[in-house]
Protein backbone atom coordinates (compact mmCIF):
# COMPACT_ATOMS: atom_id res chain seq x y z
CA UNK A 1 -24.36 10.09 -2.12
CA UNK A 2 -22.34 11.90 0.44
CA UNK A 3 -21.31 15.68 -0.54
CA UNK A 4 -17.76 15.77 -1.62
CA UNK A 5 -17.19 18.29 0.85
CA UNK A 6 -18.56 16.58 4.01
CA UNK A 7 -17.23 16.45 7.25
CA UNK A 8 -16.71 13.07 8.69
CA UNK A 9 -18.65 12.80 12.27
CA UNK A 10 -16.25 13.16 14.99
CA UNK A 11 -14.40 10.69 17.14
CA UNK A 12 -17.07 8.95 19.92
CA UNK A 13 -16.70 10.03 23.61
CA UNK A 14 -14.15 7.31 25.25
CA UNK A 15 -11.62 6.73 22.78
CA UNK A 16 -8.29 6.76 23.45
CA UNK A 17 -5.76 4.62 21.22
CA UNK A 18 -2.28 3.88 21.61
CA UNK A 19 0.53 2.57 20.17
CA UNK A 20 2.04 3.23 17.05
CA UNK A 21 -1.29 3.00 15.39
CA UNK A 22 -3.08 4.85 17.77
CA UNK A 23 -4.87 6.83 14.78
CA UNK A 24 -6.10 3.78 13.53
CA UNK A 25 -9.99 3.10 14.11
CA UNK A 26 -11.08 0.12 15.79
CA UNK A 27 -14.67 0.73 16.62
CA UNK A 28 -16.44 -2.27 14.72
CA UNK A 29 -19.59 -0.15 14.93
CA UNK A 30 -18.99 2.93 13.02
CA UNK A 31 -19.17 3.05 9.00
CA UNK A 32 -15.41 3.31 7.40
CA UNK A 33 -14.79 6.70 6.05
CA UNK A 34 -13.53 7.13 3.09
CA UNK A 35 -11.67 9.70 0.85
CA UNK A 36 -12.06 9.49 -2.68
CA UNK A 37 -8.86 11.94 -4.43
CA UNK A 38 -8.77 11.76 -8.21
CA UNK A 39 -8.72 13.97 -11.00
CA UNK A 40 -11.31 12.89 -12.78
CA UNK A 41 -15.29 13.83 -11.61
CA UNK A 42 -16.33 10.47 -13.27
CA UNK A 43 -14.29 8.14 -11.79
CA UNK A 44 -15.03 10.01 -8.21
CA UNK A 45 -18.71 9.89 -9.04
CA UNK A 46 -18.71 6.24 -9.86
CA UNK A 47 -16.27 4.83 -6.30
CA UNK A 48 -18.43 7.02 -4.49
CA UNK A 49 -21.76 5.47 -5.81
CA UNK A 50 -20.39 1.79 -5.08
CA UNK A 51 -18.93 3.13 -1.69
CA UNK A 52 -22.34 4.43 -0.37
CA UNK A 53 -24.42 1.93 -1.11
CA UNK A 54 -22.81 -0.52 1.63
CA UNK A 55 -23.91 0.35 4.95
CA UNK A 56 -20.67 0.02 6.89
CA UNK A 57 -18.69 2.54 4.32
CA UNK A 58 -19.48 6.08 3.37
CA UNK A 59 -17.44 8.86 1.51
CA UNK A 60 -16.48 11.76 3.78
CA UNK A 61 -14.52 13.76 1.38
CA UNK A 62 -13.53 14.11 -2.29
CA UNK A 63 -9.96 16.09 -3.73
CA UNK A 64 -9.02 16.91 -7.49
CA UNK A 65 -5.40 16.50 -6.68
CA UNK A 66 -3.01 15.46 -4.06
CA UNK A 67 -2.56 19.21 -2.80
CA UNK A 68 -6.37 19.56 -2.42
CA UNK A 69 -6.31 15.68 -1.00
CA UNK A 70 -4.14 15.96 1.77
CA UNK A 71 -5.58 19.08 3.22
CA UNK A 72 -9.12 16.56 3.06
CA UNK A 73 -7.47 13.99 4.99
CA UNK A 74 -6.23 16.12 7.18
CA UNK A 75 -9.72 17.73 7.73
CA UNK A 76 -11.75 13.91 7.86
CA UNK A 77 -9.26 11.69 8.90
CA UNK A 78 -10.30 9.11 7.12
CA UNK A 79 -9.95 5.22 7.24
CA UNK A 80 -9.00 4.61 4.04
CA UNK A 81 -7.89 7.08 1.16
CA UNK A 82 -8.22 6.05 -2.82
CA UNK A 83 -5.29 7.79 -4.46
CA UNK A 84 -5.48 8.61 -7.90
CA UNK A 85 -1.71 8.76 -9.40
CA UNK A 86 -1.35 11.26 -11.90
CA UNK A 87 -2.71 14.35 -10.88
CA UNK A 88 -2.32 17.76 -11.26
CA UNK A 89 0.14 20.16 -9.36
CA UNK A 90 0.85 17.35 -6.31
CA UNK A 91 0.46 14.05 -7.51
CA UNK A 92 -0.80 10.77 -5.88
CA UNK A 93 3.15 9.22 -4.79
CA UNK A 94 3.83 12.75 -2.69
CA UNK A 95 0.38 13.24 -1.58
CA UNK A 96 0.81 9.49 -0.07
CA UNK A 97 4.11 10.33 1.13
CA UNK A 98 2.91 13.82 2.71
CA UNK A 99 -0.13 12.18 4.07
CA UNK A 100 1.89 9.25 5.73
CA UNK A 101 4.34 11.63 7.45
CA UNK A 102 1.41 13.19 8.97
CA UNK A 103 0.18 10.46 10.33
CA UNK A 104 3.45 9.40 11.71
CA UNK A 105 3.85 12.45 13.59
CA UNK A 106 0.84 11.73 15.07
CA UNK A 107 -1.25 14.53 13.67
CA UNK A 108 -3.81 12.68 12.40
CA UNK A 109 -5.30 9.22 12.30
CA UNK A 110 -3.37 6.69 10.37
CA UNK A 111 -4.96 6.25 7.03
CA UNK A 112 -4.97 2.94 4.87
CA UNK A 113 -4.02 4.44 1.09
CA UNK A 114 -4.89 2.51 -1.84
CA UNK A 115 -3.67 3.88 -5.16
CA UNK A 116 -5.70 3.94 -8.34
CA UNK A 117 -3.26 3.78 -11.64
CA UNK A 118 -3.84 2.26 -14.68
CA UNK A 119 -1.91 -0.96 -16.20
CA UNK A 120 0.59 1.02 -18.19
CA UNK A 121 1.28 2.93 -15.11
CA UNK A 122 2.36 0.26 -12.89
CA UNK A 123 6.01 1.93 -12.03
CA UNK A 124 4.09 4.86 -10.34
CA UNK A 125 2.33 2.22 -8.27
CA UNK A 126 5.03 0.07 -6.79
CA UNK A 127 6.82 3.73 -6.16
CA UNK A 128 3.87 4.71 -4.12
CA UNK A 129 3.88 1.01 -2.50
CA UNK A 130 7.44 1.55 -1.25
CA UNK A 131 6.29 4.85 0.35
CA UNK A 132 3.65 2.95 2.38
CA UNK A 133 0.47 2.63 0.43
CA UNK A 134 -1.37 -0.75 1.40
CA UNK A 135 -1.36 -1.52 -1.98
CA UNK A 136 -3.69 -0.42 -5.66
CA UNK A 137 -6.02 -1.23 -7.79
CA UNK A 138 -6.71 -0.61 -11.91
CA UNK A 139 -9.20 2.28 -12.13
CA UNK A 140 -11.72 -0.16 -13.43
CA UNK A 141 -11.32 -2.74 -11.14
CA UNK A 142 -15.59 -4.23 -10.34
CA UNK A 143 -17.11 -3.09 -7.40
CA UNK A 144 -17.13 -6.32 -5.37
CA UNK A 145 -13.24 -6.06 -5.70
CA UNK A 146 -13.26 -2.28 -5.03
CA UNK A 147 -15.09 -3.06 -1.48
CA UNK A 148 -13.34 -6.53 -0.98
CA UNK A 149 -9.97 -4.40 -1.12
CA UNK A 150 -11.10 -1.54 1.35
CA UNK A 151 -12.58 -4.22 3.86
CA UNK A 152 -8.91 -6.09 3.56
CA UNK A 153 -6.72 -3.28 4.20
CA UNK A 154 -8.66 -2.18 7.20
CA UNK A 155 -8.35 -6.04 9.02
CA UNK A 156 -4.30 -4.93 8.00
CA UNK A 157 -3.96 -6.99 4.83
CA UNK A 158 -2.98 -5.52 1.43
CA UNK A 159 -5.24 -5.48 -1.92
CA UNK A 160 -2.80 -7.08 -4.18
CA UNK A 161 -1.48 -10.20 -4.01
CA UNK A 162 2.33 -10.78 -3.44
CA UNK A 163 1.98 -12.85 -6.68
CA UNK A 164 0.86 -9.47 -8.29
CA UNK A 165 3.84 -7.96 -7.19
CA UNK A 166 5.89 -10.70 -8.30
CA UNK A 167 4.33 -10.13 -11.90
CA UNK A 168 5.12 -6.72 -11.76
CA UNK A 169 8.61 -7.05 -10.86
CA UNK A 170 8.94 -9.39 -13.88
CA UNK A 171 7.87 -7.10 -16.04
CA UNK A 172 11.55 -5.52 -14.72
CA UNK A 173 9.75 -2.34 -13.23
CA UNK A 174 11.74 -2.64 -9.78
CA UNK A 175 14.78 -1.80 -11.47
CA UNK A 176 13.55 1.61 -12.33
CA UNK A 177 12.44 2.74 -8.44
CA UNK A 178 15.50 3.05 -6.88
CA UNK A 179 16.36 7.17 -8.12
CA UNK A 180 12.75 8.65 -7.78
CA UNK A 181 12.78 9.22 -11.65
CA UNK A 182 9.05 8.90 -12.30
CA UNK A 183 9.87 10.80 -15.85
CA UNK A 184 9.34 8.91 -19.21
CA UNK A 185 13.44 7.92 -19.26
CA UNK A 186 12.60 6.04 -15.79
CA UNK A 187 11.09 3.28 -18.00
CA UNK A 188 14.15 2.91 -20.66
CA UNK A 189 16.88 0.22 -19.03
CA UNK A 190 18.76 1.28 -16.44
CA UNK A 191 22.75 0.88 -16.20
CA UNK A 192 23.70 -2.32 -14.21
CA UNK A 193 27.31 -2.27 -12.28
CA UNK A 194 29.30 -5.39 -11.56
CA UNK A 195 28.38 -5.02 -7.71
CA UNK A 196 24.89 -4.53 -8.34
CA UNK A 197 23.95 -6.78 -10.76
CA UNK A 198 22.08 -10.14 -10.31
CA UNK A 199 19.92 -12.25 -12.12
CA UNK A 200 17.05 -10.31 -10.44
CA UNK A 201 18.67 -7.16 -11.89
CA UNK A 202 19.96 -4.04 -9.61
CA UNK A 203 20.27 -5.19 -5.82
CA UNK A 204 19.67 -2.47 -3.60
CA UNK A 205 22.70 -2.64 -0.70
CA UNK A 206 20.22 -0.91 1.63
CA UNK A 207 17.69 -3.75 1.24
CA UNK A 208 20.51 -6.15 1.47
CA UNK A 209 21.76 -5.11 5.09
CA UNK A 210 17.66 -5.02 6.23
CA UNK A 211 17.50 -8.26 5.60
CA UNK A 212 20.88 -9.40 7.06
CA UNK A 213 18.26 -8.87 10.46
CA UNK A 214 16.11 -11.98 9.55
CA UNK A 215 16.79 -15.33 11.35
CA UNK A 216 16.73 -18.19 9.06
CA UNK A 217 13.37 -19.10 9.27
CA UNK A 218 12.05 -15.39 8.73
CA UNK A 219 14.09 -15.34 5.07
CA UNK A 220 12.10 -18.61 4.96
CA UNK A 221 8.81 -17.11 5.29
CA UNK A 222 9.54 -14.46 3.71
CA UNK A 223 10.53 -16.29 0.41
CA UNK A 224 6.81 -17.81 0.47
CA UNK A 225 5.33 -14.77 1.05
CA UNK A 226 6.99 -13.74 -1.85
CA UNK A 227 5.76 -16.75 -3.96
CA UNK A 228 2.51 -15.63 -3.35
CA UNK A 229 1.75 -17.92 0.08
CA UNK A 230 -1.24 -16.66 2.25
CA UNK A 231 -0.06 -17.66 6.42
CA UNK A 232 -2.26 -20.82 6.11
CA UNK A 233 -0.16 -21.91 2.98
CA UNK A 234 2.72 -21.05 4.82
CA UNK A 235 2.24 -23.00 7.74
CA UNK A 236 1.29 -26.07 5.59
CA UNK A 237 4.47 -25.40 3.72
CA UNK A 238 6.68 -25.59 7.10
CA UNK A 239 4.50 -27.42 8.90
CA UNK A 240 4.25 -24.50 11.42
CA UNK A 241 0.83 -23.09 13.54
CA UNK A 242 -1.50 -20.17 11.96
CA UNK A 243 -0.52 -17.76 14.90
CA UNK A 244 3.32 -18.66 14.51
CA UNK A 245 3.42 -17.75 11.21
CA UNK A 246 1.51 -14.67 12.17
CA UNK A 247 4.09 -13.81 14.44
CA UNK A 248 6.89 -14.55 12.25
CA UNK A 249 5.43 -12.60 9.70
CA UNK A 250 4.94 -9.53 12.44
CA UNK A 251 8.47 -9.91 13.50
CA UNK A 252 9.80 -9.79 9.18
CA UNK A 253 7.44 -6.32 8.94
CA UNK A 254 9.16 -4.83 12.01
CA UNK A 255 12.72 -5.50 11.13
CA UNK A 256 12.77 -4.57 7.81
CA UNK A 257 10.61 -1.42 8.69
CA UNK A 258 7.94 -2.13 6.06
CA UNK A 259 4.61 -1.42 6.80
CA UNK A 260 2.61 -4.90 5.15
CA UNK A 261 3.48 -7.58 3.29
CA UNK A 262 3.55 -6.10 -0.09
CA UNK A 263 6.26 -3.56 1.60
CA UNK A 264 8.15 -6.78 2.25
CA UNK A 265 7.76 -8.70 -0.85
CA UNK A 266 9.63 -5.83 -2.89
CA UNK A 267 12.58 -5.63 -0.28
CA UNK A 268 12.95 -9.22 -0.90
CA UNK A 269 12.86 -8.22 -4.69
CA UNK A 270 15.55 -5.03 -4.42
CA UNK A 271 18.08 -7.59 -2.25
CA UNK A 272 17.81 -10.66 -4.24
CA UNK A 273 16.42 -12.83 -2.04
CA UNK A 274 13.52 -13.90 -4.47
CA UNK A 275 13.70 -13.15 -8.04
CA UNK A 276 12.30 -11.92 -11.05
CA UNK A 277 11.74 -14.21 -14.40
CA UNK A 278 11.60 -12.66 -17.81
C-alpha cells in the first residue's frame, strides 16, 4: 500500500497539454493517481487496499479533511480525487469547489472528483455535483464498482447514471440546492412562489435562460439524457450517428457551461425541462 504521504512521480519529459484541459493526463502508460480524502482511517485504509492492487491505479496521497485535502492535491496533482463529504473544519462541497478553482486557474492539473456520502446524505452530493464533481458513490459501494467508476470518469464519463440523478431529484432534493443551506432546515420544504413553481417544483430562472441556448434538437437530446439514455440509445431513439450524438452532446455541455452529463441532467431538472415524479 502506498504511504499516505507519498509524492506522486513527476510529469514525463515531453509533455505539454493544451486546451482547457491541459492539466488533464493523457499518457495511457502511466498508473492513475489517486487521492483518497476522508475522515475516517478505515474507510481510507480499505479504497486504498482495492486501489493498489490494480496495476494501472495507485494512491499518491491521503487527507483527514478538505483543508488537509486540497493542500494534497495541490502537492500530487492527482487524476482523480475521492471526496469524503462531511468532514471536519473544510468539508468535501468547498474542498471540491476550492480544488476546482485551482485547477481552472491553471495551477494545477485538472482533477476528476468523485464524492463519497452516504444514502441519507444525498443533498450534500448533488450540491457538490453542481460545483463540478464527476459524480459519487455510497461509501460502501463493491470494489469492482469503486474501480469501474474511477476508470469512467477518466475516459470523461460520470459514475452515476442520469437515471440516478433522476431518482434523486424525485426524492424532491433539487429543491433544496438552490441557497447553499447544507444545514438540517435545508431538508424541511422549501417556500414555492407563483413564478417559480412547476410540477417539477422551484424552477431556477438562471437555468431557464441557459437553456434558452439549445437548438431544438439539443433540448431533444438532452431530455434523453435525462431519461437515463447512454449516446447509443440516443441515436437509436432519433435515428441519428454515434459521433453526432457525441457532438450534440459536446455542444449541450458547452452552452450550458456544465462540465458532464450529470452537470446537465440537473440544469434540465432546476428549468423544467424534464421532471421529477413523486
Amino acid at each position: 500500500m502506498t504511504h499516505p504521504d507519498a509524492q506522486a512521480p513527476t510529469e514525463p519529459d515531453g509533455q505539454t497539454p493544451t486546451g482547457p484541459d491541459a492539466h488533464t493526463r493523457t499518457d495511457p502508460v502511466a498508473a492513475l493517481r489517486i487521492v483518497l480524502i476522508d475522515d475516517q482511517v478505515l474507510v481510507r485504509t480499505g479504497f486504498a487496499m482495492v486501489i493498489d492492487s490494480q496495476p494501472d491505479m495507485s494512491v499518491a496521497g491521503q487527507a483527514a479533511d478538505g483543508d488537509e485535502g486540497v493542500t494534497t492535491v495541490r502537492t500530487v496533482e492527482p487524476d482523480v480525487v475521492l471526496m469524503d463529504v462531511r468532514m471536519p473544519r473544510v468539508d468535501g462541497i468547498v474542498a471540491t469547489e476550492q480544488i476546482l478553482a485551482l485547477a481552472d486557474s491553471g495551477r494545477i492539473r485538472t482533477p476528476k472528483i468523485i464524492v463519497l456520502t452516504t444514502f441519507d446524505e444525498d443533498e450534500y452530493a448533488l450540491r457538490a455535483l453542481r460545483c463540478g464533481a464527476s459524480g459519487f458513490l455510497l461509501k460502501d459501494t463493491m470494489p469492482e464498482i469503486l474501480l469501474e467508476s474511477i476508470r469512467t470518469v477518466i475516459d470523461g464519463g460520470a459514475v452515476i447514471a442520469p437515471s440516478t440523478t433522476r431518482r434523486l431529484l424525485d426524492r424532491q432534493l433539487l429543491p433544496h440546492l438552490g441557497d447553499g443551506d447544507l444545514s438540517d432546515q435545508a431538508t424541511q420544504s422549501a417556500p414555492q412562489s407563483a413564478e417559480t413553481t412547476s410540477a417539477a417544483g422551484l424552477l431556477d430562472e438562471a437555468a431557464v435562460q441557459r437553456l434558452e441556448s439549445l437548438t431544438p434538437r439539443e433540448r431533444e437530446v438532452l431530455t434523453l439524457i435525462a431519461s437515463g439514455l447512454s449516446n447509443t440509445e440516443i441515436g437509436d431513439e432519433l435515428f441519428l450517428a454515434k459521433p453526432t450524438v457525441k457532438t450534440h452532446v459536446g455542444r449541450i455541455l458547452m452552452k450550458l457551461e456544465a462540465r458532464d452529463r450529470v452537470q446537465a441532467v440537473i440544469l434540465a431538472y432546476e428549468a423544467g425541462l424534464v421532471h421529477a415524479h413523486g
